[in-house]
PDB file of N, CA and C in Angstrom:
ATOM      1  N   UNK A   1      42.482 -56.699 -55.651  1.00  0.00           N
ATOM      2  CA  UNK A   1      42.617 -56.244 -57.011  1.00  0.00           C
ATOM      3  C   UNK A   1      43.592 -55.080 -57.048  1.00  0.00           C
ATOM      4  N   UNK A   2      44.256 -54.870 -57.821  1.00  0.00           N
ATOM      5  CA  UNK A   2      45.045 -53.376 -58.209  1.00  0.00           C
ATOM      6  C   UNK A   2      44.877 -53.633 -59.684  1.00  0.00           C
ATOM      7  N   UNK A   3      45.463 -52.598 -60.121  1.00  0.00           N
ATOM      8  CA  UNK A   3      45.757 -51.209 -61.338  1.00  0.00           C
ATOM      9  C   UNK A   3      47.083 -51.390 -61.678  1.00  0.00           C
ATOM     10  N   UNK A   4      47.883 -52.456 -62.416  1.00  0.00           N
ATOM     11  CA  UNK A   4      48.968 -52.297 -62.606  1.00  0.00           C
ATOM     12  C   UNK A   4      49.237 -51.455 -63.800  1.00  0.00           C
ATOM     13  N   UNK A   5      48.774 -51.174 -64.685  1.00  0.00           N
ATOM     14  CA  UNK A   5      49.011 -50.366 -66.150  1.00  0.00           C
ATOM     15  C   UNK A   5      50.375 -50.854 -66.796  1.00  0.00           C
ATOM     16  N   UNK A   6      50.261 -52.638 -66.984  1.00  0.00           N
ATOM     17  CA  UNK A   6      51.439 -53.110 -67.669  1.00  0.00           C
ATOM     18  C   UNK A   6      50.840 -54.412 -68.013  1.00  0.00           C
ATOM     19  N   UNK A   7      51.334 -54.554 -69.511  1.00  0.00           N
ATOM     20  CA  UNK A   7      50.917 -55.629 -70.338  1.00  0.00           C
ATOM     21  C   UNK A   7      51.991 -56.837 -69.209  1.00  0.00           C
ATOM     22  N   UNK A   8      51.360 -58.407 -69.533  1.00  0.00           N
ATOM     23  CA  UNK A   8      51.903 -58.936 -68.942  1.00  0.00           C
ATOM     24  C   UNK A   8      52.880 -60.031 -69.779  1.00  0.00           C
ATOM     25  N   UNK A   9      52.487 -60.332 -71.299  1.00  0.00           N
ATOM     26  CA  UNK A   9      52.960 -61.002 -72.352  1.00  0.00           C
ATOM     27  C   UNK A   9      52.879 -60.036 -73.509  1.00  0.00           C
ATOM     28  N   UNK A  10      53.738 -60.755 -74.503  1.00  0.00           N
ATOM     29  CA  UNK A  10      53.688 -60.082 -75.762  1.00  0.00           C
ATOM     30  C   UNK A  10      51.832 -60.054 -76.466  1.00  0.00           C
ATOM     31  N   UNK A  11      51.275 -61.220 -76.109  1.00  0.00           N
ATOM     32  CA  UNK A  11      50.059 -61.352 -76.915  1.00  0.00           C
ATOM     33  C   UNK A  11      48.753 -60.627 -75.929  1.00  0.00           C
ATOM     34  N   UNK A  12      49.899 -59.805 -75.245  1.00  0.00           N
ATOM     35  CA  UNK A  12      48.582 -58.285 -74.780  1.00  0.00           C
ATOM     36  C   UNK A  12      48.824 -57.166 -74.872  1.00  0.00           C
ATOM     37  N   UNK A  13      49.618 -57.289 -76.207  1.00  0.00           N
ATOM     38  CA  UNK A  13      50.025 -56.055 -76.946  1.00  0.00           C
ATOM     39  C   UNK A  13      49.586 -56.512 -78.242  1.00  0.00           C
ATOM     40  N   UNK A  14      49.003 -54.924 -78.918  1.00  0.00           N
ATOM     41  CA  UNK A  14      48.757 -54.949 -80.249  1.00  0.00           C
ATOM     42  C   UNK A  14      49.203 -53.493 -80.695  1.00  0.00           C
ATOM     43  N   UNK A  15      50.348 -53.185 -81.583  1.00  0.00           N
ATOM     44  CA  UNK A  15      50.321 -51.584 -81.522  1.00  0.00           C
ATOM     45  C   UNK A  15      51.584 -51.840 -83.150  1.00  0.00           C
ATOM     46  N   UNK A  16      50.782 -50.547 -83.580  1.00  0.00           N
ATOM     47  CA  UNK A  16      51.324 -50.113 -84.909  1.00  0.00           C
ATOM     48  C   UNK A  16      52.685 -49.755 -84.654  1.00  0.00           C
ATOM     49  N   UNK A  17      52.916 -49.124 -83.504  1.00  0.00           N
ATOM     50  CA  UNK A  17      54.011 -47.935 -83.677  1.00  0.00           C
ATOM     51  C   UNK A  17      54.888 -48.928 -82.630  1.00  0.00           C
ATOM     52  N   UNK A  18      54.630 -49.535 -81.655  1.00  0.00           N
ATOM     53  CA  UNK A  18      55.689 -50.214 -80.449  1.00  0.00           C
ATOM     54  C   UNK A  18      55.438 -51.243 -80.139  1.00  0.00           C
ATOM     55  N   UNK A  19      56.216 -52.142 -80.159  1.00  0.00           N
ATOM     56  CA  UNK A  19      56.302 -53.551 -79.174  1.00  0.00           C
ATOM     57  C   UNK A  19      56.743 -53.766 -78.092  1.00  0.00           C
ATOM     58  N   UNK A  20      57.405 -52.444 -77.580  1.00  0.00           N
ATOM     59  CA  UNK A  20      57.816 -52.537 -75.961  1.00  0.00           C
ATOM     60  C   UNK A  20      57.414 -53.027 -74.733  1.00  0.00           C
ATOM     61  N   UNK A  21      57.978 -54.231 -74.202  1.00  0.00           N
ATOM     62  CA  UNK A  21      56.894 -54.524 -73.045  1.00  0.00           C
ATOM     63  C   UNK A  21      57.992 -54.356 -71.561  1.00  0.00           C
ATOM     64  N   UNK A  22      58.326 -53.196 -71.624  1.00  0.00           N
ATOM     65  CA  UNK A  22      59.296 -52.848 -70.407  1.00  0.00           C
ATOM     66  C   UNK A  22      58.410 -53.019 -68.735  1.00  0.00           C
ATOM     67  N   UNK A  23      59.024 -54.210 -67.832  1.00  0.00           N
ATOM     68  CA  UNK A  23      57.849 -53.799 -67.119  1.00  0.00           C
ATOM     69  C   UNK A  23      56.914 -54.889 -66.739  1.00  0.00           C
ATOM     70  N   UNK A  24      56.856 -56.194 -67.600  1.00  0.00           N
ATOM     71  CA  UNK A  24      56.325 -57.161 -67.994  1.00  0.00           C
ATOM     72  C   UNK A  24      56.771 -57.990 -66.533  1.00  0.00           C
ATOM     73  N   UNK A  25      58.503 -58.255 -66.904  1.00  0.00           N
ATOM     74  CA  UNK A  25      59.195 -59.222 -66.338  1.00  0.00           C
ATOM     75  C   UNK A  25      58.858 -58.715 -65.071  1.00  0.00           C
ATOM     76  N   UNK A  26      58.948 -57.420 -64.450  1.00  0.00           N
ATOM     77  CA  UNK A  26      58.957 -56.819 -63.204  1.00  0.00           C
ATOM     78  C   UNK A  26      57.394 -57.578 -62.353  1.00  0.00           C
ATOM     79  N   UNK A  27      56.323 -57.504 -63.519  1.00  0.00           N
ATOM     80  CA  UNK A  27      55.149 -57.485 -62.624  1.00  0.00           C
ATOM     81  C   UNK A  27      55.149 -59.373 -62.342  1.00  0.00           C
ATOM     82  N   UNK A  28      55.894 -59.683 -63.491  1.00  0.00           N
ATOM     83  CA  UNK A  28      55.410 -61.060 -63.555  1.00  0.00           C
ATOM     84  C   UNK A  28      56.567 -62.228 -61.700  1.00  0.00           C
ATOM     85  N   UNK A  29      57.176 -60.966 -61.670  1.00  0.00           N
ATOM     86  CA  UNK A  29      57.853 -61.759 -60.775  1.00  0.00           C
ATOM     87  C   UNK A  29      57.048 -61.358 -59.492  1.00  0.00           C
ATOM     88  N   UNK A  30      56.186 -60.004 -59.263  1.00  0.00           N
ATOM     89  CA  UNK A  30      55.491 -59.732 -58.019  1.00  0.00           C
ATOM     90  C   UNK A  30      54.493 -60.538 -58.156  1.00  0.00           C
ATOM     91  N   UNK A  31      53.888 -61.274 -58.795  1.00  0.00           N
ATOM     92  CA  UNK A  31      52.810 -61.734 -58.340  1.00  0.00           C
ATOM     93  C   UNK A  31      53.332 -63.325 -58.701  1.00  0.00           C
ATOM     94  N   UNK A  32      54.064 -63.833 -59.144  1.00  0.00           N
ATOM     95  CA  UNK A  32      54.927 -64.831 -58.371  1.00  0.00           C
ATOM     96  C   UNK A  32      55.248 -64.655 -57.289  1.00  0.00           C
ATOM     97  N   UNK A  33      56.077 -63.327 -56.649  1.00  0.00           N
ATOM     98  CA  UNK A  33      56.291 -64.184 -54.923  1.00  0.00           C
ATOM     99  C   UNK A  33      55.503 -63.640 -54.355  1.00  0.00           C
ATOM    100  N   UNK A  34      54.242 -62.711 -54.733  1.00  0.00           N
ATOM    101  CA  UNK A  34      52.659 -63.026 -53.785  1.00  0.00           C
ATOM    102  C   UNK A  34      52.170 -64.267 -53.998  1.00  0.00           C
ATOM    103  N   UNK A  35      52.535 -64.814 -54.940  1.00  0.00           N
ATOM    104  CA  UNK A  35      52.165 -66.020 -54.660  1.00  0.00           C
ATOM    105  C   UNK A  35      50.213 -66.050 -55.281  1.00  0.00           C
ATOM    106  N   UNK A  36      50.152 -65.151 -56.485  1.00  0.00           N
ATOM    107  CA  UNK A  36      48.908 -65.291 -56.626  1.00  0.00           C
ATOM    108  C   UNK A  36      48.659 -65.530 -58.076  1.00  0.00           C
ATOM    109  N   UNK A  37      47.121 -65.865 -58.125  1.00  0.00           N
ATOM    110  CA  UNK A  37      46.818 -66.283 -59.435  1.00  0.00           C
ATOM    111  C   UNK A  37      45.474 -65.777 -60.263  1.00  0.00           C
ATOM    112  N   UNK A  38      45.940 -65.530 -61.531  1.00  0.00           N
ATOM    113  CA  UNK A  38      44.765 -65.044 -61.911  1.00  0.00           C
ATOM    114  C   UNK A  38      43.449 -65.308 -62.359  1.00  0.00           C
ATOM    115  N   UNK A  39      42.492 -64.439 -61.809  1.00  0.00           N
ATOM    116  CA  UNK A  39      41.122 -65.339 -62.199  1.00  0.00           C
ATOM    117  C   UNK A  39      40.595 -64.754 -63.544  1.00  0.00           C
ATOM    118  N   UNK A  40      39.853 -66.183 -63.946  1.00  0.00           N
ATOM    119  CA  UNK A  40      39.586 -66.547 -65.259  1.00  0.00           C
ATOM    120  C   UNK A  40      38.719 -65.303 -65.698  1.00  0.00           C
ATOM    121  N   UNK A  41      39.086 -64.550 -66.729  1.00  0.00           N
ATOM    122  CA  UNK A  41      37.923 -63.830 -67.771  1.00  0.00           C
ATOM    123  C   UNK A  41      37.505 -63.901 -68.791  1.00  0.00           C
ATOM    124  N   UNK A  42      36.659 -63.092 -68.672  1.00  0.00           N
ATOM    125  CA  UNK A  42      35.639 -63.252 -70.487  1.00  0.00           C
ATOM    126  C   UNK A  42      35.520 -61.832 -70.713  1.00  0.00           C
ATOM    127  N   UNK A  43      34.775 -61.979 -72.384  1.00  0.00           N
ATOM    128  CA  UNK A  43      34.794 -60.527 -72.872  1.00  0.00           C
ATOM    129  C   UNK A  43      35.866 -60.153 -73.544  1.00  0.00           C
ATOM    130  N   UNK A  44      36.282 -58.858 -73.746  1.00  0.00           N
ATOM    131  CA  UNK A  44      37.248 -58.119 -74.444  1.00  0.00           C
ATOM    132  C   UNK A  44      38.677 -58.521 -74.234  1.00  0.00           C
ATOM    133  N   UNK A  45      39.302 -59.126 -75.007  1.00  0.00           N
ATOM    134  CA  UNK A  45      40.784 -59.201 -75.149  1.00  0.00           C
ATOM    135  C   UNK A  45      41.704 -57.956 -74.140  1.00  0.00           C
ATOM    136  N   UNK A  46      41.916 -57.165 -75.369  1.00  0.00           N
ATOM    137  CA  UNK A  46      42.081 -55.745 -74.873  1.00  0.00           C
ATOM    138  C   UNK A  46      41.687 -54.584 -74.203  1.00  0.00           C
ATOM    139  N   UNK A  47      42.187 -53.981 -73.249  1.00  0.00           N
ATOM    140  CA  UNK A  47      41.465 -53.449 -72.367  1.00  0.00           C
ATOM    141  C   UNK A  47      41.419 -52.196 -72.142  1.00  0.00           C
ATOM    142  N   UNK A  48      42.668 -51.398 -73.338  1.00  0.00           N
ATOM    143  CA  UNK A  48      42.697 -50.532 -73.553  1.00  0.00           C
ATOM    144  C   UNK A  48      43.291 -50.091 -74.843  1.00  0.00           C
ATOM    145  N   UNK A  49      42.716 -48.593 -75.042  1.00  0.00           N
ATOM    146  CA  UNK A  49      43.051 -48.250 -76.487  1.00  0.00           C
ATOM    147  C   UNK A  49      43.421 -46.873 -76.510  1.00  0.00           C
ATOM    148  N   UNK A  50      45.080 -46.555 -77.338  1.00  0.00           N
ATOM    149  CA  UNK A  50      45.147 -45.316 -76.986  1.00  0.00           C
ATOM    150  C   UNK A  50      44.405 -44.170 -77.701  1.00  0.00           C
ATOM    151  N   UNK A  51      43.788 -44.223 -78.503  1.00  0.00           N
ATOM    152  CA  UNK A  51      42.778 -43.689 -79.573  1.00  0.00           C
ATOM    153  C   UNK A  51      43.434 -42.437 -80.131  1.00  0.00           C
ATOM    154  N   UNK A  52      44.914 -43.389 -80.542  1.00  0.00           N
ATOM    155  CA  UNK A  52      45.153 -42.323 -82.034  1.00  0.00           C
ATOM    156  C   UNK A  52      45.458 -42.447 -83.252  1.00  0.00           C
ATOM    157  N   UNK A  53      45.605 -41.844 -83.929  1.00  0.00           N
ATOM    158  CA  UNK A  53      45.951 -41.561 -85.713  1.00  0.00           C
ATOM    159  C   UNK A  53      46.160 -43.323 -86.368  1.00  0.00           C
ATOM    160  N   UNK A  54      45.793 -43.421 -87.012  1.00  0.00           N
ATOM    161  CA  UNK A  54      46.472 -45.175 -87.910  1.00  0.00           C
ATOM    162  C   UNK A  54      47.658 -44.308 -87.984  1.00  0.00           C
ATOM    163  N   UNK A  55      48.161 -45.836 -87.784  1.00  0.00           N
ATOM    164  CA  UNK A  55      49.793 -45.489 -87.519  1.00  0.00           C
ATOM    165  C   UNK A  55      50.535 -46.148 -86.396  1.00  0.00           C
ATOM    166  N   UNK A  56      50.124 -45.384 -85.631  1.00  0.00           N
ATOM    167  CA  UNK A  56      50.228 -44.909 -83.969  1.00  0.00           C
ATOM    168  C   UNK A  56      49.109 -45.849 -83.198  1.00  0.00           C
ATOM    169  N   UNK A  57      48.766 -46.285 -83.298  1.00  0.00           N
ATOM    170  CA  UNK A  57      47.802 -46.951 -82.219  1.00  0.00           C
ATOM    171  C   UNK A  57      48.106 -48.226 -81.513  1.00  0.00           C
ATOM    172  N   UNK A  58      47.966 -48.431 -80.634  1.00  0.00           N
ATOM    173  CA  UNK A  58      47.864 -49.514 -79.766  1.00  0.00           C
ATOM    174  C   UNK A  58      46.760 -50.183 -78.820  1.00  0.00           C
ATOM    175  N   UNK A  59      46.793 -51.365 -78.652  1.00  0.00           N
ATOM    176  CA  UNK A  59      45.942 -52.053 -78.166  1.00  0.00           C
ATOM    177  C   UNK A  59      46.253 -52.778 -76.777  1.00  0.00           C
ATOM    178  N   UNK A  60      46.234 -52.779 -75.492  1.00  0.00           N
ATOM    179  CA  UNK A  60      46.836 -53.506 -74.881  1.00  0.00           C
ATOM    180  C   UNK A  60      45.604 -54.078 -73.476  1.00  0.00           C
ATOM    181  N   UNK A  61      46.406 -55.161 -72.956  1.00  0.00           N
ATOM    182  CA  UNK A  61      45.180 -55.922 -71.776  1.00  0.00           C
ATOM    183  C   UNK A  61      46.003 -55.404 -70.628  1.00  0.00           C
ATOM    184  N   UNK A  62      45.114 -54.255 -70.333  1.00  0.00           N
ATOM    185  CA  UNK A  62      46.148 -53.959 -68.927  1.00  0.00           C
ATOM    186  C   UNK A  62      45.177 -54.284 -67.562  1.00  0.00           C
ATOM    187  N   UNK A  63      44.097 -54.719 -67.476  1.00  0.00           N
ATOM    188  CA  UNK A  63      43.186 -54.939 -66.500  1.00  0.00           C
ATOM    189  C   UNK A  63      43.127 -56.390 -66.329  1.00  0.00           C
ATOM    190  N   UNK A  64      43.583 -56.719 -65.385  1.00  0.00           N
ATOM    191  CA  UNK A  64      43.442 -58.308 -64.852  1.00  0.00           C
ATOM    192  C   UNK A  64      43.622 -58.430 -63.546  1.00  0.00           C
ATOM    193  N   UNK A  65      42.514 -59.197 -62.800  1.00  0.00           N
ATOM    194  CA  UNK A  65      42.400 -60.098 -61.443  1.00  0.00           C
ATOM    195  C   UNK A  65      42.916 -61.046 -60.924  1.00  0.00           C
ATOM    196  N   UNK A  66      43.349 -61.017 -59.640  1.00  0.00           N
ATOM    197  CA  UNK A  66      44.353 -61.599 -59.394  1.00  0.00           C
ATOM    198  C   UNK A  66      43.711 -61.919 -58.195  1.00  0.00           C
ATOM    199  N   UNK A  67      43.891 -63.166 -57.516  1.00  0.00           N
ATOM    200  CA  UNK A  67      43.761 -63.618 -56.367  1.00  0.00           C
ATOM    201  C   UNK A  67      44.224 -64.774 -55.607  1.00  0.00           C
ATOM    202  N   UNK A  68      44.598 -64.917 -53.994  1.00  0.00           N
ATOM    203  CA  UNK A  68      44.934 -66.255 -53.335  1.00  0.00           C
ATOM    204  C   UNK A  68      44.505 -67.268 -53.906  1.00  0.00           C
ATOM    205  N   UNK A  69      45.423 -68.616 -53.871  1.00  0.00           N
ATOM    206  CA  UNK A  69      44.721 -70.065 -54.007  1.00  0.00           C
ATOM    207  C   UNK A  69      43.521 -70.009 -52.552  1.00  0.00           C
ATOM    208  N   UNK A  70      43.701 -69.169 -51.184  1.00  0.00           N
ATOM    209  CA  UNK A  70      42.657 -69.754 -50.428  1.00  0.00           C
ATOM    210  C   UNK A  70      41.142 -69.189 -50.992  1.00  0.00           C
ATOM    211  N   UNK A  71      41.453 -67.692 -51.660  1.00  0.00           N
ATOM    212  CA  UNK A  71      40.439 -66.860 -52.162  1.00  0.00           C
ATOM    213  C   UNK A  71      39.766 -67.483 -53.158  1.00  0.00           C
ATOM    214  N   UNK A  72      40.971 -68.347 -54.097  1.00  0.00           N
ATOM    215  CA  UNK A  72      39.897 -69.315 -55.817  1.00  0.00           C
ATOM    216  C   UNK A  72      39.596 -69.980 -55.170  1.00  0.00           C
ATOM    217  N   UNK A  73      39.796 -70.830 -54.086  1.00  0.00           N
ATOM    218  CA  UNK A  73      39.003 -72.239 -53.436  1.00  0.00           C
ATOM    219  C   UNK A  73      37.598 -71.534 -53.067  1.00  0.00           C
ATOM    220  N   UNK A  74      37.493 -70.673 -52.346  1.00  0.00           N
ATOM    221  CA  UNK A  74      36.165 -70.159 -51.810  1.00  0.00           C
ATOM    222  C   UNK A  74      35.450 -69.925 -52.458  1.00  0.00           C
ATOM    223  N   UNK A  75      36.047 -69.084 -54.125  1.00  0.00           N
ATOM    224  CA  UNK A  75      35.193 -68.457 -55.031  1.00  0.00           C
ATOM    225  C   UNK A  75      35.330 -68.759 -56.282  1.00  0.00           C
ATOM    226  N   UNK A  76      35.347 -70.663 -56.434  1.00  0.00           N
ATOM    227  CA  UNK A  76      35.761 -71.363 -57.347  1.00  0.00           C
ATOM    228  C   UNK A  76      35.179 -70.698 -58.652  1.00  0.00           C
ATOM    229  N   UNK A  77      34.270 -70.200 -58.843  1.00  0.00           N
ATOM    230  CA  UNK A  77      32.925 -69.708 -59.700  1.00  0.00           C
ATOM    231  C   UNK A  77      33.393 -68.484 -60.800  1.00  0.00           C
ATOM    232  N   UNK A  78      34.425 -67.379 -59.593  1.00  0.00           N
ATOM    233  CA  UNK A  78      34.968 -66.359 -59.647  1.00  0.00           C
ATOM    234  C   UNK A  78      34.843 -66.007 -61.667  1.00  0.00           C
ATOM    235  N   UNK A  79      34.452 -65.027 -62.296  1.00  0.00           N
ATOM    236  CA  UNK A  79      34.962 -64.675 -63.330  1.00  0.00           C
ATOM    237  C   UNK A  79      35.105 -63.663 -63.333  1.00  0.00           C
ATOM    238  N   UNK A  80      36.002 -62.885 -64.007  1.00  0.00           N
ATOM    239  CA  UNK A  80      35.621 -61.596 -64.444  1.00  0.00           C
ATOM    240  C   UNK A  80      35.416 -60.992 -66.090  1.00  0.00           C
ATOM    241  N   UNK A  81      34.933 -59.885 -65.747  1.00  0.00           N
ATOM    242  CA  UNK A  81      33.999 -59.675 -67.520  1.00  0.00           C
ATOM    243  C   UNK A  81      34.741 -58.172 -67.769  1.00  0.00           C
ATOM    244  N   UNK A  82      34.944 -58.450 -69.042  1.00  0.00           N
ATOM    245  CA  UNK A  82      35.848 -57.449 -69.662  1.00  0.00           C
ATOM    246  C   UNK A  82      34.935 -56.803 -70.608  1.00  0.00           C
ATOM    247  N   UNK A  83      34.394 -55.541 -69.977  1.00  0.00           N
ATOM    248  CA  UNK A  83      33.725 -55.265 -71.533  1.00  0.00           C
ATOM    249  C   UNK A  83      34.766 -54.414 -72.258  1.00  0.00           C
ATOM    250  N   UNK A  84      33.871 -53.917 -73.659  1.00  0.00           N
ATOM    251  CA  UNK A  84      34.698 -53.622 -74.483  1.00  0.00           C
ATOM    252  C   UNK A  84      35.070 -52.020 -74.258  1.00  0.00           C
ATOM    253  N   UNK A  85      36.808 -52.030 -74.950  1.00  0.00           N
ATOM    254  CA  UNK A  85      36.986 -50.492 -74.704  1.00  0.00           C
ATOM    255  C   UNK A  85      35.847 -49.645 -75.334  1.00  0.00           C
TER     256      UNK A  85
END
């Protein structure tokens, strides 16, 4: 698992003030040539919230699991649960 702190598509962004997804393309190509895939979740869309002013706010899914095809074979079951911000 890691902590990337970057939306990975446009539809894991929600924000009044920015649509910037600088950062996206970068992660989406590292875990293409790791060669890994992400496991399935439930729960909360969004995973974080910057908690300010209407206006200004944003919504984004920056928490997601990632693992080997040998790791999903073993742990076909695998979910992960998103609770809410």
């Amino acid at each position: 698992m890691g902590d990337f702190n970057q939306v990975m598509k446009a539809s894991d962004k929600a924000s009044e003030a920015c649509s910037n997804l600088l950062g996206a393309e970068a992660l989406q190509d590292c875990i293409n040539q790791c060669a890994l895939t992400e496991i399935r979740a439930q729960g909360a869309h969004y995973t974080w919230f910057n908690n300010r002013e209407p206006g200004r706010r944003t919504w984004e899914r920056l928490d997601r699991t990632f693992a080997t095809p040998a790791w999903l074979r073993r742990f076909e079951e695998a979910i992960v649960t998103n609770l809410p911000v």
